[in-house]
PDB file of N, CA and C in Angstrom:
ATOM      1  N   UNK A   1      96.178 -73.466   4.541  1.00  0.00           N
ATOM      2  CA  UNK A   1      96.856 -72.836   5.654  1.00  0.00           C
ATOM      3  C   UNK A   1      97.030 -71.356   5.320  1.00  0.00           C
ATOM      4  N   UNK A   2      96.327 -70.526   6.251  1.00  0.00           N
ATOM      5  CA  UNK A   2      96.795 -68.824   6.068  1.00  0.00           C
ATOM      6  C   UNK A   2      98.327 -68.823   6.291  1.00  0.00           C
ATOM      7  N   UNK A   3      98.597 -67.591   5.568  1.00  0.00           N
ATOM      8  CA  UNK A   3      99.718 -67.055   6.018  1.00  0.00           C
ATOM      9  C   UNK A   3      99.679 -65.824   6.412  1.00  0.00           C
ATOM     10  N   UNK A   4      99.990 -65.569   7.953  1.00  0.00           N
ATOM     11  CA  UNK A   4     100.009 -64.425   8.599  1.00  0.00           C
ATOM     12  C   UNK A   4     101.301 -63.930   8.538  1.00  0.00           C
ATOM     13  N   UNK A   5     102.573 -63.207   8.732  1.00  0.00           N
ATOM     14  CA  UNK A   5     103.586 -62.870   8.714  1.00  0.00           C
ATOM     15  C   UNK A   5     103.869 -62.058   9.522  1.00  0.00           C
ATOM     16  N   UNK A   6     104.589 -61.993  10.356  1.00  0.00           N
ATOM     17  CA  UNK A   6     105.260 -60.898  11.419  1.00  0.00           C
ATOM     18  C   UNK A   6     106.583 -60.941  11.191  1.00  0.00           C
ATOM     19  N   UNK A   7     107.279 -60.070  11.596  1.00  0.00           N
ATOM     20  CA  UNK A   7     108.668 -59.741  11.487  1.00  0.00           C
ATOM     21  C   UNK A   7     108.884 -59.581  12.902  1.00  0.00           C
ATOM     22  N   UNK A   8     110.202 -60.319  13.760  1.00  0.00           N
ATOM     23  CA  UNK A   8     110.972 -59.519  14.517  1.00  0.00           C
ATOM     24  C   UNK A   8     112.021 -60.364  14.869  1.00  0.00           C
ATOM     25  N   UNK A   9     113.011 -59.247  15.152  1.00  0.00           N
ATOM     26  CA  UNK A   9     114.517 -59.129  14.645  1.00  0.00           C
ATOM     27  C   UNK A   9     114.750 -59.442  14.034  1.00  0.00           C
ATOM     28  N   UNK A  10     114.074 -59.294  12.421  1.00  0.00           N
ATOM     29  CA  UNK A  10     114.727 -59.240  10.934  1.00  0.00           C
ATOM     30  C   UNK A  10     114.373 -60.874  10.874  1.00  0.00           C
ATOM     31  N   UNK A  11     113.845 -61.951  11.516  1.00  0.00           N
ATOM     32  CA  UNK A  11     113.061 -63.346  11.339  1.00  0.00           C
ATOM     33  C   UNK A  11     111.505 -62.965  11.208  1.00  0.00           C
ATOM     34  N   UNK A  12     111.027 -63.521  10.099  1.00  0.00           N
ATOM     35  CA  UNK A  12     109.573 -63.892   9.976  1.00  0.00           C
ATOM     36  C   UNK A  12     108.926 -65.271  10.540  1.00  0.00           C
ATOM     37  N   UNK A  13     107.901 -64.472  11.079  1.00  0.00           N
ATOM     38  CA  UNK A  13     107.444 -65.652  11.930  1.00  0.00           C
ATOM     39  C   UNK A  13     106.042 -65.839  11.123  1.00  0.00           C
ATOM     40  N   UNK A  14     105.700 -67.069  11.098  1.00  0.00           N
ATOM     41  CA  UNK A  14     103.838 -67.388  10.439  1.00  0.00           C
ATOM     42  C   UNK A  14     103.317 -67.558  11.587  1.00  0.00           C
ATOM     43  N   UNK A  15     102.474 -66.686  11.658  1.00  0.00           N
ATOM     44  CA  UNK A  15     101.638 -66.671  12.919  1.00  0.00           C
ATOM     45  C   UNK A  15      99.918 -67.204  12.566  1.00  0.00           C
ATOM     46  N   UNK A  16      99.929 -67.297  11.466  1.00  0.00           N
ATOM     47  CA  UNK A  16      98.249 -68.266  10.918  1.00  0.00           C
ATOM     48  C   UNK A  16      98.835 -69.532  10.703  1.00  0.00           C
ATOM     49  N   UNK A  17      99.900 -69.952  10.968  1.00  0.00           N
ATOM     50  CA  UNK A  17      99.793 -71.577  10.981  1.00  0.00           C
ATOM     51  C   UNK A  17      99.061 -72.257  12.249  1.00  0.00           C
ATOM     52  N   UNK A  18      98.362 -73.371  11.584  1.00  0.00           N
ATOM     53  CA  UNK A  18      97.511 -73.820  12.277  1.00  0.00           C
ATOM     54  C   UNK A  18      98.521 -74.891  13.103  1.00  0.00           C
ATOM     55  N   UNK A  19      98.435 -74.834  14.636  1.00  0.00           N
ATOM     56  CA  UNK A  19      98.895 -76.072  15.252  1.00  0.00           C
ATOM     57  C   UNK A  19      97.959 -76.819  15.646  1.00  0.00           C
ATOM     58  N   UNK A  20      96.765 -76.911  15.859  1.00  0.00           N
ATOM     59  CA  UNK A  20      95.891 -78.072  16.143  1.00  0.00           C
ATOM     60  C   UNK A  20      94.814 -78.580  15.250  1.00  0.00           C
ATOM     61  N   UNK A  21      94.672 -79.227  14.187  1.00  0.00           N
ATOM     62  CA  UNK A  21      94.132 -79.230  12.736  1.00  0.00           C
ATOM     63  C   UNK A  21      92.797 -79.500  13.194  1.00  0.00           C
ATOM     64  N   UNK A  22      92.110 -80.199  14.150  1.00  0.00           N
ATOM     65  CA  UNK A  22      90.561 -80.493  14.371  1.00  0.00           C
ATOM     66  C   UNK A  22      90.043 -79.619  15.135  1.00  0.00           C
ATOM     67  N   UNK A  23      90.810 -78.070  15.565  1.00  0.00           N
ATOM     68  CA  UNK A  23      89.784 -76.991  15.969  1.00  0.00           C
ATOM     69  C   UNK A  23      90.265 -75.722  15.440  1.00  0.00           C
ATOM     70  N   UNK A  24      91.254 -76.189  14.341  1.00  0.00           N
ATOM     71  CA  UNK A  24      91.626 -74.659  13.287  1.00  0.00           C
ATOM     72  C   UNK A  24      92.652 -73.804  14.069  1.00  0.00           C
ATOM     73  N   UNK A  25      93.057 -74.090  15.266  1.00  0.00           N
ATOM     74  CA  UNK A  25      93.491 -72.989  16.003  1.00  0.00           C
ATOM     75  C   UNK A  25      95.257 -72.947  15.436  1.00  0.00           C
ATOM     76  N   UNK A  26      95.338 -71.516  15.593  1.00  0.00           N
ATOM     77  CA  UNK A  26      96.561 -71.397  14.888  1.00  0.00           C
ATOM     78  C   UNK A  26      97.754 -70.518  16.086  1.00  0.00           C
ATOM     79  N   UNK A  27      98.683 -70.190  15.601  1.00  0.00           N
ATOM     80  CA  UNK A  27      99.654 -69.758  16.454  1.00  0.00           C
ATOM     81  C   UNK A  27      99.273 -68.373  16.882  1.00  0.00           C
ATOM     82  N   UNK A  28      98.312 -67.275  16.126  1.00  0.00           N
ATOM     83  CA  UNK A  28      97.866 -66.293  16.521  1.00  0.00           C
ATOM     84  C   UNK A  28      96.948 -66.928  17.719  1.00  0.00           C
ATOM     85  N   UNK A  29      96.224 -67.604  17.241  1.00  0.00           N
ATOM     86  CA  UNK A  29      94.958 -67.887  18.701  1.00  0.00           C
ATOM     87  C   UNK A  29      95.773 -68.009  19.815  1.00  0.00           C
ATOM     88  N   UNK A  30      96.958 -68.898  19.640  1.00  0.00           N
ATOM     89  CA  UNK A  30      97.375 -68.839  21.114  1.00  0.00           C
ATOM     90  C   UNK A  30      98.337 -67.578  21.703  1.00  0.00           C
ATOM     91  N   UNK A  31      98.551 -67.064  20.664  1.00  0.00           N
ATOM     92  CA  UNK A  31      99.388 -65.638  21.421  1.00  0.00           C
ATOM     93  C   UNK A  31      98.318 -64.683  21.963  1.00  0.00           C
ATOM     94  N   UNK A  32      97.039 -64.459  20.940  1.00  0.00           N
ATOM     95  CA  UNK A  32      96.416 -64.245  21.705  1.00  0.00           C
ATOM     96  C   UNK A  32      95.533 -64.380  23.224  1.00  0.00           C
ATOM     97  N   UNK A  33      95.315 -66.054  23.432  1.00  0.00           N
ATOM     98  CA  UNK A  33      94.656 -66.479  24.858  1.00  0.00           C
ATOM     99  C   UNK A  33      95.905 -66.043  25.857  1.00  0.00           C
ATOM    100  N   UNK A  34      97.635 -66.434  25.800  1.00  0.00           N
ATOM    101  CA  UNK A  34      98.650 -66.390  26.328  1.00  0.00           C
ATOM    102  C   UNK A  34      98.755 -64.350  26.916  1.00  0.00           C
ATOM    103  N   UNK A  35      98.482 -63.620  25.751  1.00  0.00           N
ATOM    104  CA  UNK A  35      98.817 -62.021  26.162  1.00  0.00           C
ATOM    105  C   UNK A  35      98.511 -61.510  27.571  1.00  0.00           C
ATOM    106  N   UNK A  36      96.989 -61.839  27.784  1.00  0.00           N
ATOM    107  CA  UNK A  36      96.414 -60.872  28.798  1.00  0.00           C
ATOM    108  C   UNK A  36      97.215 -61.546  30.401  1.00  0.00           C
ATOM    109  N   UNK A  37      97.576 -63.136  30.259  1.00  0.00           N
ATOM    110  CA  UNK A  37      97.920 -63.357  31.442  1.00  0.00           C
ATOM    111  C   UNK A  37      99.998 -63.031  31.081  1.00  0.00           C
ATOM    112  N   UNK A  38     100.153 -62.561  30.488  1.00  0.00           N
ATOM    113  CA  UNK A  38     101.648 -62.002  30.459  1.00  0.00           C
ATOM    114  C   UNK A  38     101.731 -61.272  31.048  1.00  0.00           C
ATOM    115  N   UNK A  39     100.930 -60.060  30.537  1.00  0.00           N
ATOM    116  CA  UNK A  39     100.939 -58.594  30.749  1.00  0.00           C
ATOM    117  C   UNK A  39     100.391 -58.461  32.356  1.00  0.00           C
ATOM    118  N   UNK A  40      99.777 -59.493  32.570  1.00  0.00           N
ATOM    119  CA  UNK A  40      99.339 -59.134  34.126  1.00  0.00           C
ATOM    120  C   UNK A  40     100.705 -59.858  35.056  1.00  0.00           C
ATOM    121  N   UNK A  41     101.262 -60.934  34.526  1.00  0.00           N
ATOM    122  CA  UNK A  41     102.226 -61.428  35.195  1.00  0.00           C
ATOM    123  C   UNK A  41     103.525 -60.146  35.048  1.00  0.00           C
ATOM    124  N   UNK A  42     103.336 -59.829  33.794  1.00  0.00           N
ATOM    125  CA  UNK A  42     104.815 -58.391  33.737  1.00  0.00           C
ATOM    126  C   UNK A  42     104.276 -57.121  34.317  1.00  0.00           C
ATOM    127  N   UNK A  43     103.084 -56.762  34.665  1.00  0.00           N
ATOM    128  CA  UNK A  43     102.706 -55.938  35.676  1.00  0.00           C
ATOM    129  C   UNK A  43     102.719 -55.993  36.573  1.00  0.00           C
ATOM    130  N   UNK A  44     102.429 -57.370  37.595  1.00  0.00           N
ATOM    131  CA  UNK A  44     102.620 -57.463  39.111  1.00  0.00           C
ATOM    132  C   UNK A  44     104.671 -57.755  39.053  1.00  0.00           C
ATOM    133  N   UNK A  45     105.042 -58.017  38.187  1.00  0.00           N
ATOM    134  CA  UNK A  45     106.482 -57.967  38.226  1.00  0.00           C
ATOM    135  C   UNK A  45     107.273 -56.945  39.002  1.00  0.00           C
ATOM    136  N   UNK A  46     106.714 -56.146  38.041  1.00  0.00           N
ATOM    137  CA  UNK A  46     107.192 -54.536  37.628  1.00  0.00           C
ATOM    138  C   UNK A  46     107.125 -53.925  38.715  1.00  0.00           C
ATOM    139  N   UNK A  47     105.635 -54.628  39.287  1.00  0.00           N
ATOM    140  CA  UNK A  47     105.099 -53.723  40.587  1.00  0.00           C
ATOM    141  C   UNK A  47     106.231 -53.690  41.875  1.00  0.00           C
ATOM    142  N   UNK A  48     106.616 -55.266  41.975  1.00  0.00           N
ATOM    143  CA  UNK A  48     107.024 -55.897  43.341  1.00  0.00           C
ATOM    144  C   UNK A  48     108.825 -55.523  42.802  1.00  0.00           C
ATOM    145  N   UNK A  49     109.144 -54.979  41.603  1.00  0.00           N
ATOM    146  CA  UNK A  49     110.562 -55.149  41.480  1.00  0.00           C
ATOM    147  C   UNK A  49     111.429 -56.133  41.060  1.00  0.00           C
ATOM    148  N   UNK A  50     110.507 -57.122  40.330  1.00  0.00           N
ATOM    149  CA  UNK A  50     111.545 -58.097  39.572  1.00  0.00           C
ATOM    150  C   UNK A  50     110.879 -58.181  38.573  1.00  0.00           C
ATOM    151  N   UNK A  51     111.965 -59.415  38.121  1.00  0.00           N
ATOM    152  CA  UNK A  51     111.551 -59.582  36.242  1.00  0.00           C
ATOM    153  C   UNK A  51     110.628 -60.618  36.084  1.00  0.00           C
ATOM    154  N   UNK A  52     109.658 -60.470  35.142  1.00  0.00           N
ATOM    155  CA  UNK A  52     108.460 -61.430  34.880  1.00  0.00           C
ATOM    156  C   UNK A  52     108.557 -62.827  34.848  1.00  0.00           C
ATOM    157  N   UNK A  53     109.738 -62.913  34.113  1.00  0.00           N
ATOM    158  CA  UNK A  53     110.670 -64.319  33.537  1.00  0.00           C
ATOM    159  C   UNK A  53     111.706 -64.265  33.800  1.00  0.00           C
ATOM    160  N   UNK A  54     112.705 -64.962  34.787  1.00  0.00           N
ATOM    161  CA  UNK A  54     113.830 -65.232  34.920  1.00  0.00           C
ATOM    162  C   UNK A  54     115.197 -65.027  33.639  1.00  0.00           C
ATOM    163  N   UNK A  55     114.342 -65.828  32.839  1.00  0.00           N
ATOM    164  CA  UNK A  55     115.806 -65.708  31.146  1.00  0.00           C
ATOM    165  C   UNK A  55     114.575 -66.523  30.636  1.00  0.00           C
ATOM    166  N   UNK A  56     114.863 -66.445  29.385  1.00  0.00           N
ATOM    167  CA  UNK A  56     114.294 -67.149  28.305  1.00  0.00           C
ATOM    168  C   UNK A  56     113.695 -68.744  28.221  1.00  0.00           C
ATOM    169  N   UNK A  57     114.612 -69.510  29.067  1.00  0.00           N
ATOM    170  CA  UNK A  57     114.356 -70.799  29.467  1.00  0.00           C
ATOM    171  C   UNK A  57     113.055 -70.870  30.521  1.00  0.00           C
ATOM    172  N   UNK A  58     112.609 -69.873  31.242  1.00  0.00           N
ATOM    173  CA  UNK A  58     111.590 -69.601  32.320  1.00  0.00           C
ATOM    174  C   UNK A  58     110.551 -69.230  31.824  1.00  0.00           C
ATOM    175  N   UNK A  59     110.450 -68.795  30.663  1.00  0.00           N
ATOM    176  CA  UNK A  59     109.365 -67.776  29.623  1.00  0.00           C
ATOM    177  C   UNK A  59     109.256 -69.043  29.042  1.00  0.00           C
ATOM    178  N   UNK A  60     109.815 -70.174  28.362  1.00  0.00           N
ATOM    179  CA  UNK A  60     109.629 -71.367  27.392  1.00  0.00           C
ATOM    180  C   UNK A  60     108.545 -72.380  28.327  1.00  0.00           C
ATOM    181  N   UNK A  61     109.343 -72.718  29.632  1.00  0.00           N
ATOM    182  CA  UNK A  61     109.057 -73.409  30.116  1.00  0.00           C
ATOM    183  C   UNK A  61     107.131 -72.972  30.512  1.00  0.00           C
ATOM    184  N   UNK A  62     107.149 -71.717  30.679  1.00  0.00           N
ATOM    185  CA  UNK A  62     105.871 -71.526  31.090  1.00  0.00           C
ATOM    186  C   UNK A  62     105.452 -71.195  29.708  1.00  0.00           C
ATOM    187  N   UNK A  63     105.485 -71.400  29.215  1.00  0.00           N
ATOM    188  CA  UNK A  63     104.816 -71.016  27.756  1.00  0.00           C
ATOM    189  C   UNK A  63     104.079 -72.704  27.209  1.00  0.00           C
ATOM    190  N   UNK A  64     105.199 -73.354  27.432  1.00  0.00           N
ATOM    191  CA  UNK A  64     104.435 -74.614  27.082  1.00  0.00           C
ATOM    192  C   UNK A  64     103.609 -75.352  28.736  1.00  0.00           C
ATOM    193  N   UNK A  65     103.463 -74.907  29.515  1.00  0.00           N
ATOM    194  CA  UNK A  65     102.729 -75.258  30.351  1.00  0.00           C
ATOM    195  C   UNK A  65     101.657 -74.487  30.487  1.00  0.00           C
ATOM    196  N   UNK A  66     101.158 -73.446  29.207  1.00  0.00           N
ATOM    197  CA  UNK A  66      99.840 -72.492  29.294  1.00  0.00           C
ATOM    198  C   UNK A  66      99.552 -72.529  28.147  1.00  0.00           C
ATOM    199  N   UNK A  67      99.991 -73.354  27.529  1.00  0.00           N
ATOM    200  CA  UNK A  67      99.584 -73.457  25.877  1.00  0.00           C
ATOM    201  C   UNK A  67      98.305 -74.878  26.416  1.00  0.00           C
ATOM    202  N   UNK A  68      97.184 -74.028  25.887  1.00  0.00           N
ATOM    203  CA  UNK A  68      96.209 -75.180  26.398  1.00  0.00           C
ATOM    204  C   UNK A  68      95.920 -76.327  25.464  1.00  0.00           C
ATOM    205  N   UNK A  69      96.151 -77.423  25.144  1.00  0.00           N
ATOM    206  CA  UNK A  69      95.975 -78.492  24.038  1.00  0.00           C
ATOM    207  C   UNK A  69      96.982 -78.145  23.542  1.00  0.00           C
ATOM    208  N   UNK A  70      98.361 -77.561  23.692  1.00  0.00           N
ATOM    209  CA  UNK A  70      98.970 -77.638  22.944  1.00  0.00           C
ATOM    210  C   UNK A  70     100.370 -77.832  23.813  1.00  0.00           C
ATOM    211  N   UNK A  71     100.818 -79.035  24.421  1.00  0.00           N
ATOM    212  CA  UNK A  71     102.136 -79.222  25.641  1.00  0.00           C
ATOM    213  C   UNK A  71     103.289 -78.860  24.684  1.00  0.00           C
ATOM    214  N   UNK A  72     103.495 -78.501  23.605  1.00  0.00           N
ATOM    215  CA  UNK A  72     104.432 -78.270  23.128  1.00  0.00           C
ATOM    216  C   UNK A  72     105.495 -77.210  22.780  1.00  0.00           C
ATOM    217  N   UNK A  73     106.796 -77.094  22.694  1.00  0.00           N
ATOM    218  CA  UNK A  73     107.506 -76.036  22.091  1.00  0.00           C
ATOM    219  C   UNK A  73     107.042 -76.058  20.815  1.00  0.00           C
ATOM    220  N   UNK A  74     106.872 -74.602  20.991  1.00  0.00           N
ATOM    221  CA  UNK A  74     106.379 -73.810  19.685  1.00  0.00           C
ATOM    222  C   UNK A  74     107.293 -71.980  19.481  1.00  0.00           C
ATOM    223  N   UNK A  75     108.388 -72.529  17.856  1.00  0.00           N
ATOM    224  CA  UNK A  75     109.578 -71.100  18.264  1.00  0.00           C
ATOM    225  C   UNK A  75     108.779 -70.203  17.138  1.00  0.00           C
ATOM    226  N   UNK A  76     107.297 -70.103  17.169  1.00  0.00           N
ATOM    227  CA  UNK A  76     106.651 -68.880  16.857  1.00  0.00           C
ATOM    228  C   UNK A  76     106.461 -68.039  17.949  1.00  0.00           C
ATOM    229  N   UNK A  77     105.370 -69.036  19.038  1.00  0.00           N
ATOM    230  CA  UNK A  77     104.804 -68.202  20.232  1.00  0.00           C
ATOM    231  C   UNK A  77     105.931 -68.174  20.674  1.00  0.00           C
ATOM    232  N   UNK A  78     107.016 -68.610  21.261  1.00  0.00           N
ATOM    233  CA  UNK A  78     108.520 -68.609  22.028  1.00  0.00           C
ATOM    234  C   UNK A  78     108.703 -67.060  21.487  1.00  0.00           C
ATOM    235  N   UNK A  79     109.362 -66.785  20.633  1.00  0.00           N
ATOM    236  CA  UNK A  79     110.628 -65.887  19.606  1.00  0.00           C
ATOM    237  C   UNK A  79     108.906 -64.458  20.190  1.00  0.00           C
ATOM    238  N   UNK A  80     107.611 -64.415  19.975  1.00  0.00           N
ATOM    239  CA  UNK A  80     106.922 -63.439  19.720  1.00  0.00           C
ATOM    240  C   UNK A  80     106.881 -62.701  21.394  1.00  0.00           C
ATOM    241  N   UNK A  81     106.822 -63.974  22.281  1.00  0.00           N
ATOM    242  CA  UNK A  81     106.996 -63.735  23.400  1.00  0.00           C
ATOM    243  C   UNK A  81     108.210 -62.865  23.776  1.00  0.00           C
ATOM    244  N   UNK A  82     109.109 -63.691  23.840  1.00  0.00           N
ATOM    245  CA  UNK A  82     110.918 -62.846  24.094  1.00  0.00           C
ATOM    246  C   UNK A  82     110.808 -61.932  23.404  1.00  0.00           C
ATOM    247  N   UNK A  83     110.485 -61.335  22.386  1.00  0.00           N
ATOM    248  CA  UNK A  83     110.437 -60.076  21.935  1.00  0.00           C
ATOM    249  C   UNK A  83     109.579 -59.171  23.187  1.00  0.00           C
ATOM    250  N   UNK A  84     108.259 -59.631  23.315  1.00  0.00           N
ATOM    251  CA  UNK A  84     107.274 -58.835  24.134  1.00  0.00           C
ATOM    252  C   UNK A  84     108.067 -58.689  25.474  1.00  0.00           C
ATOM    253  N   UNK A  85     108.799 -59.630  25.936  1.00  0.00           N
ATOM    254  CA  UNK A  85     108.860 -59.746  27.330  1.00  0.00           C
ATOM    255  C   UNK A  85     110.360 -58.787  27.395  1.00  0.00           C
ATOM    256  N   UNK A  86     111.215 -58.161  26.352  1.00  0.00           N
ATOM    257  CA  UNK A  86     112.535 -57.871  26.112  1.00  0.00           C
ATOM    258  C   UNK A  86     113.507 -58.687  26.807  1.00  0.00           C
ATOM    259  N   UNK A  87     113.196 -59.910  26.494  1.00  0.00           N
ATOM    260  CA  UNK A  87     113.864 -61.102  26.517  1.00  0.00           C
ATOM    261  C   UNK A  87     114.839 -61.240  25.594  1.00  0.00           C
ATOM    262  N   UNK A  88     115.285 -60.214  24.754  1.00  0.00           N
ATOM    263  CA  UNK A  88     116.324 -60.418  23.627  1.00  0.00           C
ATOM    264  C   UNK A  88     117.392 -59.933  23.156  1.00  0.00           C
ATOM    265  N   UNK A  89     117.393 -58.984  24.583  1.00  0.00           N
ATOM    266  CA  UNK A  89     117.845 -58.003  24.735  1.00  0.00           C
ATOM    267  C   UNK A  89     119.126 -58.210  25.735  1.00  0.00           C
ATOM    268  N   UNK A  90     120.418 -57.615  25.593  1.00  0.00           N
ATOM    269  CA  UNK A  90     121.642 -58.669  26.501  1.00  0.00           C
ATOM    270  C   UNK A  90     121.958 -57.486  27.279  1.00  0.00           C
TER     271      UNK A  90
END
């Protein structure tokens, strides 16, 4: 198992752990497939005047319904997200 390491808000997250062991794919692969449709969902947001994600529970919920082969909570991609989305912020 790699170890990738990110930091944010002073928690390290492993982002080369592998969550699906028979196609290698790890928690980076899916932040990566997950980014481009964020950033387009927090751009048409932005556009129309609201927020991308409701609260944090709205960002989870769609997070594990776009995690492809993977239906699960996962508080790597979760925690990397709410950071991106300034979901952490009160």
């Amino acid at each position: 198992m790699a170890k990738e390491i990110i930091k944010i808000n002073g928690k390290e997250l492993n982002i080369g752990r592998v969550l699906i062991q028979r196609k290698n794919k790890t928690v980076k692969d899916f932040i990566n497939e997950l980014t481009p449709n964020i950033e387009s969902i927090t751009m048409y947001a932005y556009r129309n005047g609201t927020k991308p994600f409701r609260d944090k529970e709205h960002l989870k919920q769609w997070l594990i319904s776009n995690q492809e082969g993977y239906p699960k909570f996962n508080y790597e991609i979760y925690a990397y997200f709410v950071d991106k989305c300034g979901l952490n912020k009160k």
